[in-house]
Protein backbone atom coordinates (compact mmCIF):
# COMPACT_ATOMS: atom_id res chain seq x y z
CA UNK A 1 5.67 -17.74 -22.94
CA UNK A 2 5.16 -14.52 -25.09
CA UNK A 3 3.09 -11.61 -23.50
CA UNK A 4 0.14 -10.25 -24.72
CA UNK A 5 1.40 -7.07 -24.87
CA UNK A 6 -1.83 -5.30 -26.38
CA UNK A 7 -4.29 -6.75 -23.71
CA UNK A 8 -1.64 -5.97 -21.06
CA UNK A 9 -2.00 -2.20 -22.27
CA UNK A 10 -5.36 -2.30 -22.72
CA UNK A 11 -6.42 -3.31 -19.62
CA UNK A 12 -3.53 -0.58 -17.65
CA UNK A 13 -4.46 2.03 -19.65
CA UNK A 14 -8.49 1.77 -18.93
CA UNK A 15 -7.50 1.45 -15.08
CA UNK A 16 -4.85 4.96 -15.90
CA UNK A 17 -7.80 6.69 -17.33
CA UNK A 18 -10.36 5.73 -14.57
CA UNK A 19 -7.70 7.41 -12.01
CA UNK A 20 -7.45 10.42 -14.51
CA UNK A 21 -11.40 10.76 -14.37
CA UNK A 22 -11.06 10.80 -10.01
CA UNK A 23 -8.12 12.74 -9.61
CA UNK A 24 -9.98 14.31 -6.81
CA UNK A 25 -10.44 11.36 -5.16
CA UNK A 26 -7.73 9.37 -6.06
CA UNK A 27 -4.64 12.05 -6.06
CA UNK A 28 -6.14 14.82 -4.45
CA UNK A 29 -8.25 14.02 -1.35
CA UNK A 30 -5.62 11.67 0.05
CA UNK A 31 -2.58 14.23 0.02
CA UNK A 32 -5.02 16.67 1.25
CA UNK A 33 -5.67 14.00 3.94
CA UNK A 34 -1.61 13.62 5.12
CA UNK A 35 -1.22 17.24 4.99
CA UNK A 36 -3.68 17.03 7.73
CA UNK A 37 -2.16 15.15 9.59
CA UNK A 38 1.21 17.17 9.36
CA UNK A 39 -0.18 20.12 10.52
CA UNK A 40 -1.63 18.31 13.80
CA UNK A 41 1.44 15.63 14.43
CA UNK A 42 3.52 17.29 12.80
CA UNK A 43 3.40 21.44 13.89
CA UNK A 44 0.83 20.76 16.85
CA UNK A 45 1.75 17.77 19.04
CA UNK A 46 5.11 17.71 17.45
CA UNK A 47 6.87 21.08 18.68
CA UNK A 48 5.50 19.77 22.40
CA UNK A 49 7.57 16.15 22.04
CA UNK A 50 11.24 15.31 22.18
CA UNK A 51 13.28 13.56 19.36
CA UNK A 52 12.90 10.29 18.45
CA UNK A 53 16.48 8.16 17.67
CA UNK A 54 17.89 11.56 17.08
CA UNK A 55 14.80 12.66 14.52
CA UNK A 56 12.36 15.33 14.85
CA UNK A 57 8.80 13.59 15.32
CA UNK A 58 7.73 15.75 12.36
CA UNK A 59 10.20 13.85 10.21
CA UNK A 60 10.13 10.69 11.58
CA UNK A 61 6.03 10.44 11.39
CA UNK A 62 6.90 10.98 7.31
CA UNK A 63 7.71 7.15 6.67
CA UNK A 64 4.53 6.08 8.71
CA UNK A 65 2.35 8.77 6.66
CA UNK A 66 3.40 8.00 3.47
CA UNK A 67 3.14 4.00 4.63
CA UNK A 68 -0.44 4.51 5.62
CA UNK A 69 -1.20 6.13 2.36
CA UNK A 70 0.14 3.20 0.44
CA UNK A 71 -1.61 0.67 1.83
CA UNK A 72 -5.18 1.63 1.40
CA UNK A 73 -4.82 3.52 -1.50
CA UNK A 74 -3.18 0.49 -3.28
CA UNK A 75 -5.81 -1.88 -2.04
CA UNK A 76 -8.66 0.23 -3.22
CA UNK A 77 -6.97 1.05 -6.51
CA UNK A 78 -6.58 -2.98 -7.19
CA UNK A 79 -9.90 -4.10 -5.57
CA UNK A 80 -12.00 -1.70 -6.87
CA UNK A 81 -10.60 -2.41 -10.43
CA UNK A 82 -11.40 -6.26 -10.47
CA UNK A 83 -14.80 -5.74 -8.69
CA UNK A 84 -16.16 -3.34 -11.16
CA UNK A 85 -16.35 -5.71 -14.14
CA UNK A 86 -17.50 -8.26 -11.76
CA UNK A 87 -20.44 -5.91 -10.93
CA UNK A 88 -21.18 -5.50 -14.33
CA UNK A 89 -20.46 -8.57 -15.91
CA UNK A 90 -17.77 -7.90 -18.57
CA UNK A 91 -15.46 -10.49 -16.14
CA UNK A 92 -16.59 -13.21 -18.47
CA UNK A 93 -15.73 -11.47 -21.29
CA UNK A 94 -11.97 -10.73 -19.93
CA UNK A 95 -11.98 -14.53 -19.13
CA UNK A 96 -12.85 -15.75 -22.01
CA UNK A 97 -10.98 -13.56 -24.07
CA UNK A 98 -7.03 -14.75 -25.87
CA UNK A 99 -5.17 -13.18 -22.38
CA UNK A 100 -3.58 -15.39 -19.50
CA UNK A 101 -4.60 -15.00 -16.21
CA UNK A 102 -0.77 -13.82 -15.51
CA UNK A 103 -1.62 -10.57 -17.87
CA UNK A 104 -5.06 -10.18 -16.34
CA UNK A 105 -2.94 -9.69 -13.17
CA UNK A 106 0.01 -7.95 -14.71
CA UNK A 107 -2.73 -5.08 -16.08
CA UNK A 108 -4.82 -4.54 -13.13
CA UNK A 109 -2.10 -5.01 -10.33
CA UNK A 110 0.30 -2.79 -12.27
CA UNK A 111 -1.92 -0.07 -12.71
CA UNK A 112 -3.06 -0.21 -9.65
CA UNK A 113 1.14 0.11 -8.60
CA UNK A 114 1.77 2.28 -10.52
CA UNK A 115 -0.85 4.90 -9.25
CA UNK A 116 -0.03 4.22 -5.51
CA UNK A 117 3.88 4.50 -6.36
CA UNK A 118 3.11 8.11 -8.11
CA UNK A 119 0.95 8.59 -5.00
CA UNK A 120 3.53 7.97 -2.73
CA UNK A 121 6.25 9.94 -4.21
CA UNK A 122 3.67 12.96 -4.27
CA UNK A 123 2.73 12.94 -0.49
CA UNK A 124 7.11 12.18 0.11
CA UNK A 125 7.10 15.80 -1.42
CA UNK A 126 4.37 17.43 0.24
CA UNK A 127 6.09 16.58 3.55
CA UNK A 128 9.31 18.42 2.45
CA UNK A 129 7.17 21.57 3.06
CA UNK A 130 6.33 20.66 6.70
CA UNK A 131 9.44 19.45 7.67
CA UNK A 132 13.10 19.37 6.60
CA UNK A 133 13.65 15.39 5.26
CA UNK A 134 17.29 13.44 4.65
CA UNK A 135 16.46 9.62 2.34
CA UNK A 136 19.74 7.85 3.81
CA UNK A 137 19.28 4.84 1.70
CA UNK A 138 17.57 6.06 -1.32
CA UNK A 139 17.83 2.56 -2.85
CA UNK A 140 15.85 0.95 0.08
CA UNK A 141 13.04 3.70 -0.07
CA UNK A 142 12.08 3.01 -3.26
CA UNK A 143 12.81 -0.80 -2.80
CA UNK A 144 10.12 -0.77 -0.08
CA UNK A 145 7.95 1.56 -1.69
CA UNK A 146 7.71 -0.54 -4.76
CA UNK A 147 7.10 -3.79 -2.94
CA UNK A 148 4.47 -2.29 -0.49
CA UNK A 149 2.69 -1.02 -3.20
CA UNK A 150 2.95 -4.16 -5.48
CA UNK A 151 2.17 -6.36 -2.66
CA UNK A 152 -1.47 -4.44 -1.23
CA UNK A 153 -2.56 -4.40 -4.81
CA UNK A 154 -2.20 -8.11 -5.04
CA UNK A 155 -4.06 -7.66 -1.90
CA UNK A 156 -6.33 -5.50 -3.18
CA UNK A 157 -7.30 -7.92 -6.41
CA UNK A 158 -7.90 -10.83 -3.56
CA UNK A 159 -10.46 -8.53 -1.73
CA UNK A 160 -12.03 -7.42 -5.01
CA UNK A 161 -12.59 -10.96 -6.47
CA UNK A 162 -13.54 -12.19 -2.67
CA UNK A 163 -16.22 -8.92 -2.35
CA UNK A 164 -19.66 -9.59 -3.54
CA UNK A 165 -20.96 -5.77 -2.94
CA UNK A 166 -19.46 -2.17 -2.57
CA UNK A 167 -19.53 -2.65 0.97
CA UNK A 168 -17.17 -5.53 1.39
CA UNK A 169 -14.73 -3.98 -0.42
CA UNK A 170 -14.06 -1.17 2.32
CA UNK A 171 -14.23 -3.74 5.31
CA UNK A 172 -10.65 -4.71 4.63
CA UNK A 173 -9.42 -1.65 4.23
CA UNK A 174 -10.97 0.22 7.06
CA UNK A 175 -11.57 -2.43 9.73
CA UNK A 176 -8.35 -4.21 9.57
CA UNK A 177 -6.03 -2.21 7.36
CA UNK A 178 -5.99 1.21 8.66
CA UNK A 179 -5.92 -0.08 12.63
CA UNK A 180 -2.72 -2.38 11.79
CA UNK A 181 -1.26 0.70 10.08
CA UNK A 182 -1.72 2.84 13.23
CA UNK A 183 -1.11 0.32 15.40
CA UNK A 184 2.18 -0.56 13.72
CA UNK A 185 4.63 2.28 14.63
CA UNK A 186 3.81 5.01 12.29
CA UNK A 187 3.15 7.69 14.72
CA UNK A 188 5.64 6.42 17.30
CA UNK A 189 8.95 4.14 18.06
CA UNK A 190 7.87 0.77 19.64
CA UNK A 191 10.66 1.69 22.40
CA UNK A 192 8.20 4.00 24.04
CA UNK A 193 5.99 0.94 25.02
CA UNK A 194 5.78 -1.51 28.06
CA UNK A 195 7.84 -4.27 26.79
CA UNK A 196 4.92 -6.46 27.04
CA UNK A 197 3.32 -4.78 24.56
CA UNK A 198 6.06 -4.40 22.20
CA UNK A 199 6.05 -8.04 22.03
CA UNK A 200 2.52 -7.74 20.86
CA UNK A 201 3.07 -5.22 18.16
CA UNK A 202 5.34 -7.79 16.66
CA UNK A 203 2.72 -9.90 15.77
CA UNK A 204 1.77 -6.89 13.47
CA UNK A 205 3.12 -7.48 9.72
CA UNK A 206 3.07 -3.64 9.29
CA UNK A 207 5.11 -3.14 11.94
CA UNK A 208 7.73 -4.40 9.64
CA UNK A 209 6.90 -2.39 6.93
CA UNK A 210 7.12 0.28 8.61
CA UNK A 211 10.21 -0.03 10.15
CA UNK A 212 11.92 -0.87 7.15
CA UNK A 213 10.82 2.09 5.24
CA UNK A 214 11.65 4.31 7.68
CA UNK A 215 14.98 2.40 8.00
CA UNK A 216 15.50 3.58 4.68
CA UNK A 217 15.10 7.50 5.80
CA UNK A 218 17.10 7.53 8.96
CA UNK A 219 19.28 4.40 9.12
CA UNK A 220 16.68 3.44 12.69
CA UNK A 221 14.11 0.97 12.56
CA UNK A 222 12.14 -1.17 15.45
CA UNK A 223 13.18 -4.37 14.19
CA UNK A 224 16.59 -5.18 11.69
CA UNK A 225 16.56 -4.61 8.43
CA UNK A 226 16.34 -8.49 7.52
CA UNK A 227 13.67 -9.33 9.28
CA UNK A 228 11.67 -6.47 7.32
CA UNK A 229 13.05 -7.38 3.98
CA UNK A 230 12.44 -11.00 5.20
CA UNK A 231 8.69 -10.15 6.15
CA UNK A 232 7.99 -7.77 2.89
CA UNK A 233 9.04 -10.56 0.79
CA UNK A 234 6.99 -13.34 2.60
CA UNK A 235 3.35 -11.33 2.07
CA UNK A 236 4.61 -10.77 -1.64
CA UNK A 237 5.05 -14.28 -2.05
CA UNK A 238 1.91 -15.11 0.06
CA UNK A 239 -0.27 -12.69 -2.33
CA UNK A 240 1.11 -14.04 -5.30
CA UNK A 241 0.10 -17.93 -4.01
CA UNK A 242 -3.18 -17.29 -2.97
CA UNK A 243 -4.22 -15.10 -6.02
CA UNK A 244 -2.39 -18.05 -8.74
CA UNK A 245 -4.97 -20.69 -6.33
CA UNK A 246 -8.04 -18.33 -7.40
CA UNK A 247 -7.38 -18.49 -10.88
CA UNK A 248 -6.79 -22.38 -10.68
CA UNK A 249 -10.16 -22.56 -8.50
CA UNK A 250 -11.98 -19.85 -10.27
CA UNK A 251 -13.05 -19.34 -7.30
CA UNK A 252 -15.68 -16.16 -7.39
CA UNK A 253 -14.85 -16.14 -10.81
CA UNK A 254 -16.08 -18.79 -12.74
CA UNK A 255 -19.20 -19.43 -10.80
């Protein structure tokens, strides 16, 4: 099958520019945001706690941060980007137009990457400044970074074809999201809770994330590194399913 490269383009560079136009927003408000929470984790509760697996909890908070960052900022990046011709009603158009539904994807899910990777690599340098950081595994950081971030934005492009207003498309995010994130070992080692509860937490899918990425800083995670890479790999593949059933369906597109 030969790409269409020019609609591929087309439809990453519109989603590029959009990010361009709310750099404030989409750049600047959420590294702003993690700085934040540096200064009050990091410098504030931080100096007052002991080491974690031989870390400083200033460093080992940075996986978790940067984590938290790329989930929502991936899934409203992608869902916000399929929505707004839905809103407007240029979808038909795109649908009707000589493109598959693979380079509909491709465009709009790699923008959407693409943006949350830059993201991430942004607020991985901020932290520098608060705290010293050692990447053990460099190849592993980025491996997890680039399938978190691929992964939510096929999330995201579910939740924006599934949303019918502005205010669906922040349930996900917010309500569900943002409490698995912080919920899921970013600001703290499972080991510090009552090992009923640490059976709970591994009903979390974040928790895995998590783990693995920090893995990848400091060679210590909460769970192996197979069962993260095992986990990552499963919601990749999940994502990709469900969003090849919509397109089959058309369902929320076509009707």
């Amino acid at each position: 099958m030969q790409l269409n490269i020019y609609a591929i383009k087309a439809i990453f560079n519109f989603e590029m520019s959009r990010a361009l136009r709310t750099m404030m927003q989409s750049v600047v408000a959420p590294v702003i945001s993690t700085s934040l929470y540096f200064i009050v984790f990091g410098a504030a509760i931080g100096s007052r706690m002991t080491d974690i697996d031989g870390v400083s909890y200033g460093a080992f908070i940075v996986p978790g941060l940067i984590m938290l960052s790329l989930l929502t900022q991936s899934i409203s990046n992608a869902s916000f980007g399929i929505y707004f011709p839905k809103f407007t009603g240029t979808i038909y158009e795109l649908l009707s137009a000589p493109i598959s539904h693979f380079e509909i994807v491709l465009g709009y899910v790699g923008a959407a990457t693409v943006k949350t990777i830059f993201l991430g690599l942004i607020i991985l340098a901020t932290s520098t400044i608060f705290v010293p950081i050692h990447i053990m595994h460099p190849f592993w950081m980025l491996f997890f970074l680039i399938c978190t971030a691929v992964t939510f934005s096929l999330l995201g492009f579910i939740i924006g074809v599934w949303a019918d207003n502005f205010e669906k498309l922040q349930v996900v995010p917010l309500l569900i999201i943002t409490p698995l994130t912080f919920l899921g070992g970013s600001f703290y080692s499972l080991e510090l809770l009552p090992p009923f509860w640490q059976k709970v937490a591994l009903l979390n899918p974040v928790v895995y994330l998590v783990s693995g990425f920090r893995w990848s800083f400091y060679d210590a995670g909460d769970v192996s590194l197979t069962l993260s890479l095992t986990m990552t790999l499963g919601l990749l593949i999940s994502s990709i399913a469900i969003i090849t059933w919509i397109f089959k369906t058309g369902y929320k597109l076509k009707n």
